[in-house]
N, C-alpha and C. Protein backbone atom coordinates (compact mmCIF):
# COMPACT_ATOMS: atom_id res chain seq x y z
N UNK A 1 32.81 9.34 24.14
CA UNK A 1 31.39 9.51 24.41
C UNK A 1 30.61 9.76 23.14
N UNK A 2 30.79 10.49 22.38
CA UNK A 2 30.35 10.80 21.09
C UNK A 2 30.44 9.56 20.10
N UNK A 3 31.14 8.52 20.04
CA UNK A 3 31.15 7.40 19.32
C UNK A 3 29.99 6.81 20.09
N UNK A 4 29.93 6.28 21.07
CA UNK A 4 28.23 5.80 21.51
C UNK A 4 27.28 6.46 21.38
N UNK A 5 27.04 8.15 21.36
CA UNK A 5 25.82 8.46 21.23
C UNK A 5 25.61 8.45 19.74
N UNK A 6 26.85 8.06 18.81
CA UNK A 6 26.59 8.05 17.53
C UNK A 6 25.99 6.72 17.26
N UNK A 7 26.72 5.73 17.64
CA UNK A 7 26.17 4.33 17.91
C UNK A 7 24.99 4.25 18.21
N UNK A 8 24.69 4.77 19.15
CA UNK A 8 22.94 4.40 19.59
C UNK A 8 22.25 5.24 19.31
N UNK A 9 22.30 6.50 18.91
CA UNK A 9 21.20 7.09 17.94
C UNK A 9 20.84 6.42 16.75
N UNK A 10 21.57 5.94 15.63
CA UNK A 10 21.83 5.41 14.75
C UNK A 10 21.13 4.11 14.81
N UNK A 11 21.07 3.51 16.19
CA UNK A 11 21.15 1.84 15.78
C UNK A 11 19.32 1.93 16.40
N UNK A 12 19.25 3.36 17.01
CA UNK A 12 17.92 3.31 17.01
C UNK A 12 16.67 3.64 16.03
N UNK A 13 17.58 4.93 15.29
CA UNK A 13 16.98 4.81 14.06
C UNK A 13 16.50 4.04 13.20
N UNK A 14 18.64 2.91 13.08
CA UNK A 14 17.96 1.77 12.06
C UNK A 14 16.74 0.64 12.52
N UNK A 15 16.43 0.60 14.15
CA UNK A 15 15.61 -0.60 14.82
C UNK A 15 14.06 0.38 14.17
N UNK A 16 13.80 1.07 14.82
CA UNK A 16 12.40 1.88 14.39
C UNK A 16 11.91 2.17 13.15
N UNK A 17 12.82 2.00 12.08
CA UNK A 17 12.44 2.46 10.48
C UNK A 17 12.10 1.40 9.99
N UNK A 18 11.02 1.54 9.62
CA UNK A 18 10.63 0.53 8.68
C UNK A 18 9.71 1.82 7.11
N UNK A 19 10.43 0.86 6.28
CA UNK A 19 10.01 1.59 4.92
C UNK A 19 11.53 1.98 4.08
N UNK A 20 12.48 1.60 4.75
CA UNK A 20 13.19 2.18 3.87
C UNK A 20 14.34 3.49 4.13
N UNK A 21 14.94 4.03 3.90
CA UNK A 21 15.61 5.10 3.74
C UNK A 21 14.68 6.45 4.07
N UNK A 22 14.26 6.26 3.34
CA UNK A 22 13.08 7.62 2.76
C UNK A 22 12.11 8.02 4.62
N UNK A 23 11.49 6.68 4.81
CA UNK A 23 11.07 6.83 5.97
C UNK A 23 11.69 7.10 7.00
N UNK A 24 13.39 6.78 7.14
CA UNK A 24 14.42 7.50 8.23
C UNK A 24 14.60 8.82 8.23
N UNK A 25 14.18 9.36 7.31
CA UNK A 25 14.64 11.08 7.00
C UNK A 25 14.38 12.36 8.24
N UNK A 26 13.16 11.38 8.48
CA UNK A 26 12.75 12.54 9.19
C UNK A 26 13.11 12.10 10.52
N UNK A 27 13.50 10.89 11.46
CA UNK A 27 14.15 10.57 12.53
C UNK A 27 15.67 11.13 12.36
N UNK A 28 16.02 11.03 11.27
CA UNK A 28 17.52 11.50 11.35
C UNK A 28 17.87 13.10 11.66
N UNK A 29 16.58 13.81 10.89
CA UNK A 29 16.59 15.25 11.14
C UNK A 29 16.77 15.45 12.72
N UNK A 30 15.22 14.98 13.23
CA UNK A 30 14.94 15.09 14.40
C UNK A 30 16.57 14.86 15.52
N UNK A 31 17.02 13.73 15.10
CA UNK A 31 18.24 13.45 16.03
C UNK A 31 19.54 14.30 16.02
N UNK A 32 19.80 14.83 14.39
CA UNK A 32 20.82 15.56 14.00
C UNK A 32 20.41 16.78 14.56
N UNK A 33 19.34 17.65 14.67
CA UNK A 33 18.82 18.58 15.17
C UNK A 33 19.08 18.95 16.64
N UNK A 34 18.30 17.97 17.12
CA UNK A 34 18.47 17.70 18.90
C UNK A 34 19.91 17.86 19.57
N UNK A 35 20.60 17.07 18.63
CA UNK A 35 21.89 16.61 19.16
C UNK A 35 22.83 17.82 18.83
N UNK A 36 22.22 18.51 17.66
CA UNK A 36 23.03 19.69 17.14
C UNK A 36 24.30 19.23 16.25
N UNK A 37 24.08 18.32 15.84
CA UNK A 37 25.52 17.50 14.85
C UNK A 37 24.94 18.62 13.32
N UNK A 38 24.28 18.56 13.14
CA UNK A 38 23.90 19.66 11.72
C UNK A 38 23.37 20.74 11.93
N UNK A 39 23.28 21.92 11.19
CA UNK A 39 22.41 23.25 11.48
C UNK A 39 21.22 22.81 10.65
N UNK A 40 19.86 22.64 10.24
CA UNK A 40 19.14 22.56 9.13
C UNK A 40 19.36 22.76 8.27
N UNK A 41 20.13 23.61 7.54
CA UNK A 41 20.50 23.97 6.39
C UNK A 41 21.81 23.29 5.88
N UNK A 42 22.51 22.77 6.69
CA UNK A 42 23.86 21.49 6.66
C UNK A 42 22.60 20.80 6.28
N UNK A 43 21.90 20.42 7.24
CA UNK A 43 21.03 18.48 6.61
C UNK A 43 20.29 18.83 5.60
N UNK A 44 19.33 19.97 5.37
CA UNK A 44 19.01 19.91 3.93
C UNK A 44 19.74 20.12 2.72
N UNK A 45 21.07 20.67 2.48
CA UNK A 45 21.89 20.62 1.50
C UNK A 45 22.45 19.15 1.76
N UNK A 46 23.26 18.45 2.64
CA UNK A 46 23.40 16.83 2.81
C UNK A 46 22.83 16.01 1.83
N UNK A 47 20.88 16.52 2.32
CA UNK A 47 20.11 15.54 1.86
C UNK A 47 19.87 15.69 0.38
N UNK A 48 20.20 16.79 -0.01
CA UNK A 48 20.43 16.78 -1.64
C UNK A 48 21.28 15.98 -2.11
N UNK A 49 22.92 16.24 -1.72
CA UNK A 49 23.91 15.36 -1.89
C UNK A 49 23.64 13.82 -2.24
N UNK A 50 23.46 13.11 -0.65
CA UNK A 50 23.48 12.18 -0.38
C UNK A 50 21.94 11.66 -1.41
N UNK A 51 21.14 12.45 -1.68
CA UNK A 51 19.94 11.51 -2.65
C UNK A 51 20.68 11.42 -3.96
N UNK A 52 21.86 11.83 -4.48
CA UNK A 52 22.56 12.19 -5.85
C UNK A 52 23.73 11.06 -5.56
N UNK A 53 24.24 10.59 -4.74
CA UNK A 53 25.32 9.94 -4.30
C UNK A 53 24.90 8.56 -4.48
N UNK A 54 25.78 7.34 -5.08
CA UNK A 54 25.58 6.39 -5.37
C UNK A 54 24.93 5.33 -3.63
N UNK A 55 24.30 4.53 -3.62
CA UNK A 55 24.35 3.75 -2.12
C UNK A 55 23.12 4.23 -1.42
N UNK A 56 22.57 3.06 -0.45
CA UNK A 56 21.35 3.51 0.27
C UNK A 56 21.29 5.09 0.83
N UNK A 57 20.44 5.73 0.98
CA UNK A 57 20.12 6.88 1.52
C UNK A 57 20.69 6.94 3.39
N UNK A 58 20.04 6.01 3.61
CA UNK A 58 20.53 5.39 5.14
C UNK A 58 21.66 5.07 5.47
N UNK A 59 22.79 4.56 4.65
CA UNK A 59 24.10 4.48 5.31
C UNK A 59 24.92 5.48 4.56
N UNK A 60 24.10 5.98 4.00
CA UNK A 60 24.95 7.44 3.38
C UNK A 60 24.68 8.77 4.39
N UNK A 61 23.72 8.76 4.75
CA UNK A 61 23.31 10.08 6.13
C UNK A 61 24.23 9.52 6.79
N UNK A 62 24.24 8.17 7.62
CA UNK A 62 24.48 7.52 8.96
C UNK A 62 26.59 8.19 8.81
N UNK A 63 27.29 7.65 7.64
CA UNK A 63 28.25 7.80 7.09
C UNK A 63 28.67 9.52 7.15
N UNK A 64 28.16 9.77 6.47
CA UNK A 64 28.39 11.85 6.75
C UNK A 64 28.36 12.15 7.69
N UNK A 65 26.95 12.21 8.75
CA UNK A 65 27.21 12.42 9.91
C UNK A 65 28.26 12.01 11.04
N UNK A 66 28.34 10.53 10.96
CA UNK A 66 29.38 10.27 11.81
C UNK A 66 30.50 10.83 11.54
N UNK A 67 30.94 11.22 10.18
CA UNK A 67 32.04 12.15 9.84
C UNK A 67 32.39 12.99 10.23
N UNK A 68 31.09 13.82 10.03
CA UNK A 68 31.47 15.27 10.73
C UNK A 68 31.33 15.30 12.42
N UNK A 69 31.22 14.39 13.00
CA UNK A 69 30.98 14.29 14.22
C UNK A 69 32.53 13.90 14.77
N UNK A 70 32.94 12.75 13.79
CA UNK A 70 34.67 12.23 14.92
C UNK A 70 35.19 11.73 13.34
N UNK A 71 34.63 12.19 12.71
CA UNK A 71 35.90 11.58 11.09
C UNK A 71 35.67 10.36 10.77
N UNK A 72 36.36 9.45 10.29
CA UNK A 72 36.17 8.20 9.79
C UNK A 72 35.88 7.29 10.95
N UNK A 73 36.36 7.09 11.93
CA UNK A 73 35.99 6.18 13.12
C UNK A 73 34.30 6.84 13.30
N UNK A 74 34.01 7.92 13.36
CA UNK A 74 32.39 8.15 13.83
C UNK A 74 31.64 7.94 12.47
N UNK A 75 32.46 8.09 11.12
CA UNK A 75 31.64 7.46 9.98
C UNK A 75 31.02 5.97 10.31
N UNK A 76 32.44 5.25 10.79
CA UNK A 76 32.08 3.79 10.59
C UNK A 76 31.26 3.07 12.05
N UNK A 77 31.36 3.77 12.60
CA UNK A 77 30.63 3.99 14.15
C UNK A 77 28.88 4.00 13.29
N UNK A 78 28.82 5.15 12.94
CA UNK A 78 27.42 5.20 12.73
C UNK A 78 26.68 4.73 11.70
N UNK A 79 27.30 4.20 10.72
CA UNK A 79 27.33 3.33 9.75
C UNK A 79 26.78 1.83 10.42
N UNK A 80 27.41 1.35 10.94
CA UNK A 80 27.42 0.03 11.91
C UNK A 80 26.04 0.06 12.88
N UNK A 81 25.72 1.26 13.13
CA UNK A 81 25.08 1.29 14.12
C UNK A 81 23.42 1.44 13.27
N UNK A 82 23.20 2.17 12.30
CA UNK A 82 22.61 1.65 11.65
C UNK A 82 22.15 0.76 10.78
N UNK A 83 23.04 0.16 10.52
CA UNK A 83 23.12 -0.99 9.51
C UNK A 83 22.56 -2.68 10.43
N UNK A 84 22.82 -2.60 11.61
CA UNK A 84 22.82 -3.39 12.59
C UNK A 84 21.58 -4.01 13.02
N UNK A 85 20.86 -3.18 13.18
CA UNK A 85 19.07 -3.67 13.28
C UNK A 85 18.88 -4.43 12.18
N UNK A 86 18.82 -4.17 11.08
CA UNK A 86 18.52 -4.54 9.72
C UNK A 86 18.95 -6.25 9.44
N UNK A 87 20.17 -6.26 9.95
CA UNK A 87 21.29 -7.22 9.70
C UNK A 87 20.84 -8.31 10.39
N UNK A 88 20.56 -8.11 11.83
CA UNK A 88 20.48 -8.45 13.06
C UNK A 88 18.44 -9.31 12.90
N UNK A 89 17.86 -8.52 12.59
CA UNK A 89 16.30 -8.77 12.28
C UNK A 89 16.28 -9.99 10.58
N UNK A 90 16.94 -9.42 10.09
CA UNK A 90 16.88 -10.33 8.98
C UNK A 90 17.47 -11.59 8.84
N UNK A 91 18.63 -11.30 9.95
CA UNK A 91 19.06 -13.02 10.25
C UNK A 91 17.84 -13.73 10.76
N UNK A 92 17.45 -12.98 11.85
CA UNK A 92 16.51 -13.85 12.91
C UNK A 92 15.57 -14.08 11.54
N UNK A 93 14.81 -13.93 11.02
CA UNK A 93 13.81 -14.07 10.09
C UNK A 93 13.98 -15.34 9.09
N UNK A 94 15.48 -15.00 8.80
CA UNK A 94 15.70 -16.24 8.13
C UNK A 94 16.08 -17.74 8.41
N UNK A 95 16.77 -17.43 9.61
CA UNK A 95 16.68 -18.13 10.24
C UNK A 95 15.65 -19.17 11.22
N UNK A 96 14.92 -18.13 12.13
CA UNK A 96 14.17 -18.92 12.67
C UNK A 96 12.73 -18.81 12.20
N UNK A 97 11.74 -18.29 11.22
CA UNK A 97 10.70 -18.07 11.07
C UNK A 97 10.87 -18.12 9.42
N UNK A 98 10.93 -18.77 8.78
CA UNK A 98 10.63 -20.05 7.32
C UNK A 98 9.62 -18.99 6.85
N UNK A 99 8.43 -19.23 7.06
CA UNK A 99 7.16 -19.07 6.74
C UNK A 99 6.65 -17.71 6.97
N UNK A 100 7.42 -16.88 7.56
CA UNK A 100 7.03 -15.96 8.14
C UNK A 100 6.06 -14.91 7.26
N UNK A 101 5.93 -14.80 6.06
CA UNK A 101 4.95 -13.83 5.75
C UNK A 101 3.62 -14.40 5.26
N UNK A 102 3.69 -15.82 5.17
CA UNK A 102 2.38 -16.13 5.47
C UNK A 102 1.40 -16.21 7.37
N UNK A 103 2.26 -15.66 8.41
CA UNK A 103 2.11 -15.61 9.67
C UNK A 103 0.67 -14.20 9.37
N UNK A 104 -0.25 -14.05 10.20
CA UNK A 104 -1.40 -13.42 10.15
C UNK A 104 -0.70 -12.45 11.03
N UNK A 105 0.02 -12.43 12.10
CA UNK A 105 0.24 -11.35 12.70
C UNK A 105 0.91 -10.65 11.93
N UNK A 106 1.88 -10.92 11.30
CA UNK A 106 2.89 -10.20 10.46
C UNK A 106 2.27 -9.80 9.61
N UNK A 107 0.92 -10.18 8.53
CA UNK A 107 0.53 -9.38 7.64
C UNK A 107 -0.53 -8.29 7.90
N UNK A 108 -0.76 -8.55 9.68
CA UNK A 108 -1.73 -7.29 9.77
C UNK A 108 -0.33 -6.32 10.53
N UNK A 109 0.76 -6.62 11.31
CA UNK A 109 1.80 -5.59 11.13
C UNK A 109 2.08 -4.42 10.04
N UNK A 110 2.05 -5.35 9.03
CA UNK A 110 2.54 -4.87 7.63
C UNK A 110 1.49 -3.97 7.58
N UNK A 111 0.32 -4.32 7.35
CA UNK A 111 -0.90 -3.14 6.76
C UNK A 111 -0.67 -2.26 7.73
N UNK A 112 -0.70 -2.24 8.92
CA UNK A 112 -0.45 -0.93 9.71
C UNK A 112 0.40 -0.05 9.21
N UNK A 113 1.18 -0.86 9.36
CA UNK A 113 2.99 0.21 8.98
C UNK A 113 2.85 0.81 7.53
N UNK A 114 2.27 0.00 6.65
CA UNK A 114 2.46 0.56 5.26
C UNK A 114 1.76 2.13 5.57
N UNK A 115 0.98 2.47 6.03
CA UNK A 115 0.03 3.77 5.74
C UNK A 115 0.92 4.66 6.33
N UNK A 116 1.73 4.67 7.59
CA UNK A 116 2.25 5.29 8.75
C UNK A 116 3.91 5.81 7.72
N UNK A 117 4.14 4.80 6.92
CA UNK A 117 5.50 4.74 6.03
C UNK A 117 5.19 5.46 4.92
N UNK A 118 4.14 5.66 4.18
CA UNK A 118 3.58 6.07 3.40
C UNK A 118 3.72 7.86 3.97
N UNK A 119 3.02 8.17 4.58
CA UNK A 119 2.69 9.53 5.54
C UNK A 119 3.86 10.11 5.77
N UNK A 120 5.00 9.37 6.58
CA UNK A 120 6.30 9.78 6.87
C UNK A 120 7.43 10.27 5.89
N UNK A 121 6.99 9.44 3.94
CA UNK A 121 7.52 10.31 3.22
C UNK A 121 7.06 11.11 2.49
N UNK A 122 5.72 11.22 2.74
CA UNK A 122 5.19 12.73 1.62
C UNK A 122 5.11 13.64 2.86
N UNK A 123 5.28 13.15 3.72
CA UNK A 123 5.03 14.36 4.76
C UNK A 123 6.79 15.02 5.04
N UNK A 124 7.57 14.30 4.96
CA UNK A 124 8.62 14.47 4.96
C UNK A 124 9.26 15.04 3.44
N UNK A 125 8.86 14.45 2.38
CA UNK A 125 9.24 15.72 0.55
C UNK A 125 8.28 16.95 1.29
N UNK A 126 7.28 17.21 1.52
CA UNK A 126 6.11 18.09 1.17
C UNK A 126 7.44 18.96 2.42
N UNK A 127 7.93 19.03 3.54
CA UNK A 127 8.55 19.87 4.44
C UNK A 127 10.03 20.16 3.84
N UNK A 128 10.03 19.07 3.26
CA UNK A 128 12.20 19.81 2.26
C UNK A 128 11.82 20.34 1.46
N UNK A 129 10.50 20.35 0.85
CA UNK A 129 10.18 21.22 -0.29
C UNK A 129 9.83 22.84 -0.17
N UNK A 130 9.39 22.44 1.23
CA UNK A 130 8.89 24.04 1.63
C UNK A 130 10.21 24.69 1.96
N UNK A 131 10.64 24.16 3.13
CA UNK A 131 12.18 24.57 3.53
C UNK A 131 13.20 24.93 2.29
N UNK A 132 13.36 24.21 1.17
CA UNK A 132 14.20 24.78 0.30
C UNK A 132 13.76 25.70 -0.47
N UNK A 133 12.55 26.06 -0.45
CA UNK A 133 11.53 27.33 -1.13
C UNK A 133 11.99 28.42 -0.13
N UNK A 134 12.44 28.32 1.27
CA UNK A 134 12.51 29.47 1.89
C UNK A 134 11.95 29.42 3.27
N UNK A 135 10.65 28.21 3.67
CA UNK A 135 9.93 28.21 4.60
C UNK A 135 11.13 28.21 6.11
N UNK A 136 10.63 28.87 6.96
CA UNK A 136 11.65 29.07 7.91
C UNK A 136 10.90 28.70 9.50
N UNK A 137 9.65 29.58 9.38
CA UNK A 137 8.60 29.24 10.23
C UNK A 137 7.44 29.73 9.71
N UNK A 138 6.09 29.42 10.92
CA UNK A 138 4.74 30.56 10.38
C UNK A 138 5.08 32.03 9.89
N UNK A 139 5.83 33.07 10.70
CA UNK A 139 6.12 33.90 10.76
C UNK A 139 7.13 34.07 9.77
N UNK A 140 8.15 33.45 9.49
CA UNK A 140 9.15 33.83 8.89
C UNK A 140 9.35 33.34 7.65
N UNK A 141 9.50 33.81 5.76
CA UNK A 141 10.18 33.01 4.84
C UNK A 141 10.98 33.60 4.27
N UNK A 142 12.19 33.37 4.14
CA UNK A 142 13.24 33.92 2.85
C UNK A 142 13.26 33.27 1.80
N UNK A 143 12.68 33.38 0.80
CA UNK A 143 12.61 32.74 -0.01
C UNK A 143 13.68 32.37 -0.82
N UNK A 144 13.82 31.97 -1.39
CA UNK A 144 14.90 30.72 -2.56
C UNK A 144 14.84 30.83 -3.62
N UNK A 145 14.99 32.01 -4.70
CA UNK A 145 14.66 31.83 -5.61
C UNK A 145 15.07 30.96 -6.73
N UNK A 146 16.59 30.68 -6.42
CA UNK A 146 17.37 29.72 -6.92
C UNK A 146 16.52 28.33 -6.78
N UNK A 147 16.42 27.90 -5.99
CA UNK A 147 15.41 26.90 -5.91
C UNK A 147 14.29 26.56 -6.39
N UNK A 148 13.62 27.72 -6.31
CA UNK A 148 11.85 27.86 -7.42
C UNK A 148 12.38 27.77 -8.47
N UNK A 149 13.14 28.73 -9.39
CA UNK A 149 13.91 28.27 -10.34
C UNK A 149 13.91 26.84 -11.16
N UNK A 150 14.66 26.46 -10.23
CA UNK A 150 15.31 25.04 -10.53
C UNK A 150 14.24 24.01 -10.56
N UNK A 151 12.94 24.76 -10.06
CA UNK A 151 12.88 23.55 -9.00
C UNK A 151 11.70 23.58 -10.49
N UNK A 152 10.84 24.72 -10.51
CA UNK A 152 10.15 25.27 -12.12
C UNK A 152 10.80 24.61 -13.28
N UNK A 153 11.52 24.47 -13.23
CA UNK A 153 12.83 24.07 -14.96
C UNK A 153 12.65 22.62 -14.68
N UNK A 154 13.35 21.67 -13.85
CA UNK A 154 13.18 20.57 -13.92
C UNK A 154 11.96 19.91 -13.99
N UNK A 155 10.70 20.75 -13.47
CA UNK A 155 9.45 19.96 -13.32
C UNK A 155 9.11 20.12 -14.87
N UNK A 156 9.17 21.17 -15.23
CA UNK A 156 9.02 21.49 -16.86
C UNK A 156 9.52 20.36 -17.69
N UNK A 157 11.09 20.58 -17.44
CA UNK A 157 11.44 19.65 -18.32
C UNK A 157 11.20 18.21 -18.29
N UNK A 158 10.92 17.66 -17.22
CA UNK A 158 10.35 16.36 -16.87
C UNK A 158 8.80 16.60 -17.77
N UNK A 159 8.12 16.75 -17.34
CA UNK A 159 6.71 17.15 -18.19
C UNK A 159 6.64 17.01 -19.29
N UNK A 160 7.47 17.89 -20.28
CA UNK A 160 7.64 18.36 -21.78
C UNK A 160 8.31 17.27 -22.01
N UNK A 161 9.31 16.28 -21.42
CA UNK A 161 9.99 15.23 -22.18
C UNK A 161 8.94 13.96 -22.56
N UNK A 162 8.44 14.00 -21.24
CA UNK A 162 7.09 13.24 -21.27
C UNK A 162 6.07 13.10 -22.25
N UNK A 163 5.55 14.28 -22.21
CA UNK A 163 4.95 14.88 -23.39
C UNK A 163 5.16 14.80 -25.01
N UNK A 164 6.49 14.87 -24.99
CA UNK A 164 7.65 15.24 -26.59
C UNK A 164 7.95 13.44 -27.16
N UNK A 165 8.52 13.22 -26.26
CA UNK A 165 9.08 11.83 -26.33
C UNK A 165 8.55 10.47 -25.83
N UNK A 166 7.68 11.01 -25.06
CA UNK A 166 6.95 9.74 -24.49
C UNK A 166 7.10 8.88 -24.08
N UNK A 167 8.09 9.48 -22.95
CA UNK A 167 9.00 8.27 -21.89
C UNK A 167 9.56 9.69 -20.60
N UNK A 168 9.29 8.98 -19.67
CA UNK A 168 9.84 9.41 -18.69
C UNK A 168 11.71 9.41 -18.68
N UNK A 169 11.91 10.84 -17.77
CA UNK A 169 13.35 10.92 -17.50
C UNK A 169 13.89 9.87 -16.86
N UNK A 170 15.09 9.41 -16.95
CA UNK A 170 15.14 8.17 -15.55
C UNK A 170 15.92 9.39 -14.27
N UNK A 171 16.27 8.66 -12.99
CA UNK A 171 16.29 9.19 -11.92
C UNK A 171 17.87 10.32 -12.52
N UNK A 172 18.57 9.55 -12.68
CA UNK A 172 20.06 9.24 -13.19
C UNK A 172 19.92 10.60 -13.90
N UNK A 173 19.17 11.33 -14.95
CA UNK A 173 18.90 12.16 -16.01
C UNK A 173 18.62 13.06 -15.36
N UNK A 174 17.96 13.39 -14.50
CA UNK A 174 16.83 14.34 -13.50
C UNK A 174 18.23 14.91 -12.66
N UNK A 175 19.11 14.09 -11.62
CA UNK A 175 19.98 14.33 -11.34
C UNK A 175 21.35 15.19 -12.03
N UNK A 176 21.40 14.99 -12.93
CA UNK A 176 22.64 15.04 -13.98
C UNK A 176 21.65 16.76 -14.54
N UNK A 177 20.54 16.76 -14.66
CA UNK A 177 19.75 18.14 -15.55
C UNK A 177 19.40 18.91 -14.07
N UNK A 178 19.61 18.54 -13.04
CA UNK A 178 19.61 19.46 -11.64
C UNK A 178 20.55 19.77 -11.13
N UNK A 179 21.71 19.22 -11.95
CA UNK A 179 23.10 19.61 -11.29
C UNK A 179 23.27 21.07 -12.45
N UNK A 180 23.37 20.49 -13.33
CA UNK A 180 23.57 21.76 -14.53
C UNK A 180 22.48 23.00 -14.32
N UNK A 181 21.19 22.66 -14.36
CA UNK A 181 20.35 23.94 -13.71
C UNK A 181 20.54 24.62 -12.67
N UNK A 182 21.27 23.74 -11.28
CA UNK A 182 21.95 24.49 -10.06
C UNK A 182 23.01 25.47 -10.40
N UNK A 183 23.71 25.06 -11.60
CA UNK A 183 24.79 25.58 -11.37
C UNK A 183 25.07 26.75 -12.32
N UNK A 184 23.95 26.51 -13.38
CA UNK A 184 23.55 27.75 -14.55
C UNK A 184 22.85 28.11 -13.68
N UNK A 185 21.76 28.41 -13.02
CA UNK A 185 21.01 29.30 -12.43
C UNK A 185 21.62 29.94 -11.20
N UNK A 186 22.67 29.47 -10.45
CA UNK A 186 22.98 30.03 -9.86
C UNK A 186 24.33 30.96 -10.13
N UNK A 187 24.92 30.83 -11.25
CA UNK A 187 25.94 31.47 -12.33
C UNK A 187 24.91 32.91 -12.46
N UNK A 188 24.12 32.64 -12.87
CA UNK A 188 23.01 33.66 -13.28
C UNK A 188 23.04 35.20 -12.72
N UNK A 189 22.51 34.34 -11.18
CA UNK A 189 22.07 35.12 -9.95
C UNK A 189 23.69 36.26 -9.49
N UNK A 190 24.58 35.06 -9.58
CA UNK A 190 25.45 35.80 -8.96
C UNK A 190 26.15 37.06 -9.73
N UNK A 191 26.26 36.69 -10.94
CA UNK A 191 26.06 37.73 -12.14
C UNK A 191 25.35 39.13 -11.51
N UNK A 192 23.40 38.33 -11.59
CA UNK A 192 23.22 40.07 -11.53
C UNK A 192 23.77 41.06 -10.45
């Protein structure tokens, strides 16, 4: 039973997302949540991981989760099941519709969706950002200081490199200087 509801959560996700990875984030919460396959604090440490981990964002959630749900058969279960819309839509496209983005319906589709895809990921950073600061509810925050920290140091150092050198960090650098700040700053803490 759990291999189909992994299957079809998944393959509904991948049918409804449009934008990308980034734009699934917050359907995946919602489902991992509901379903209770993660605690919040499993999917927001995950979603650190898995943004540091080589491979789409989307079959890297889809992949973990099914893991921890039934092991490698619910990895590749939910893997499949997302991957499937995608696969499945892009044949048809290429197949039967040539021309298709010069089609008028399809480019007023597109303008819709772009704003809605747009929204879904700053609205979705702007809530992992709060949450890993501590945000819990209205009422409630424990804050993170490890996180402000880190989170202070890397923006710095992104800035000042900018500034110094006159080139941006690449993603690859940012990653690699947030692993070492996680792990000195949290060396730190546990110290005092």
């Amino acid at each position: 039973m759990i291999l189909l509801e992994l299957f079809y959560e998944f393959f509904l996700i991948g049918l409804f997302t449009f934008g990308g990875g980034y734009a699934m984030i917050p359907l995946v919460k919602e489902v991992t949540l509901r379903r209770e396959w993660l605690s919040i604090e499993q999917f927001t440490s995950f979603l650190g991981v898995c943004e540091s981990t080589p491979g789409p964002i989307a079959i890297n959630m889809a992949t973990f989760i099914g893991s921890s749900q039934y092991g490698i058969l619910g990895a590749i279960v939910a893997t499949i099941g997302v991957v499937l819309p995608s696969f499945i839509i892009i044949l048809l496209i290429a197949s039967l519709l040539k021309n298709f983005t010069d089609n008028k319906f399809f480019k007023a589709f597109i303008k819709g969706v772009k704003p809605v895809v747009i929204g879904l990921i700053i609205t979705t950073g702007f809530i992992l950002l709060v949450e890993c600061f501590g945000y819990v509810s209205l009422n409630e925050f424990n804050p993170n200081y490890i996180s402000m920290i880190c989170f202070g140091l890397i923006t710095l150092i992104y800035f000042l490199s900018k500034k110094i050198f006159k080139k941006k960090l690449s993603a690859v650098m940012i990653i690699l200087i947030s692993i070492v700040l996680g792990i000195g700053v949290s060396l730190i803490f546990n110290l005092l």
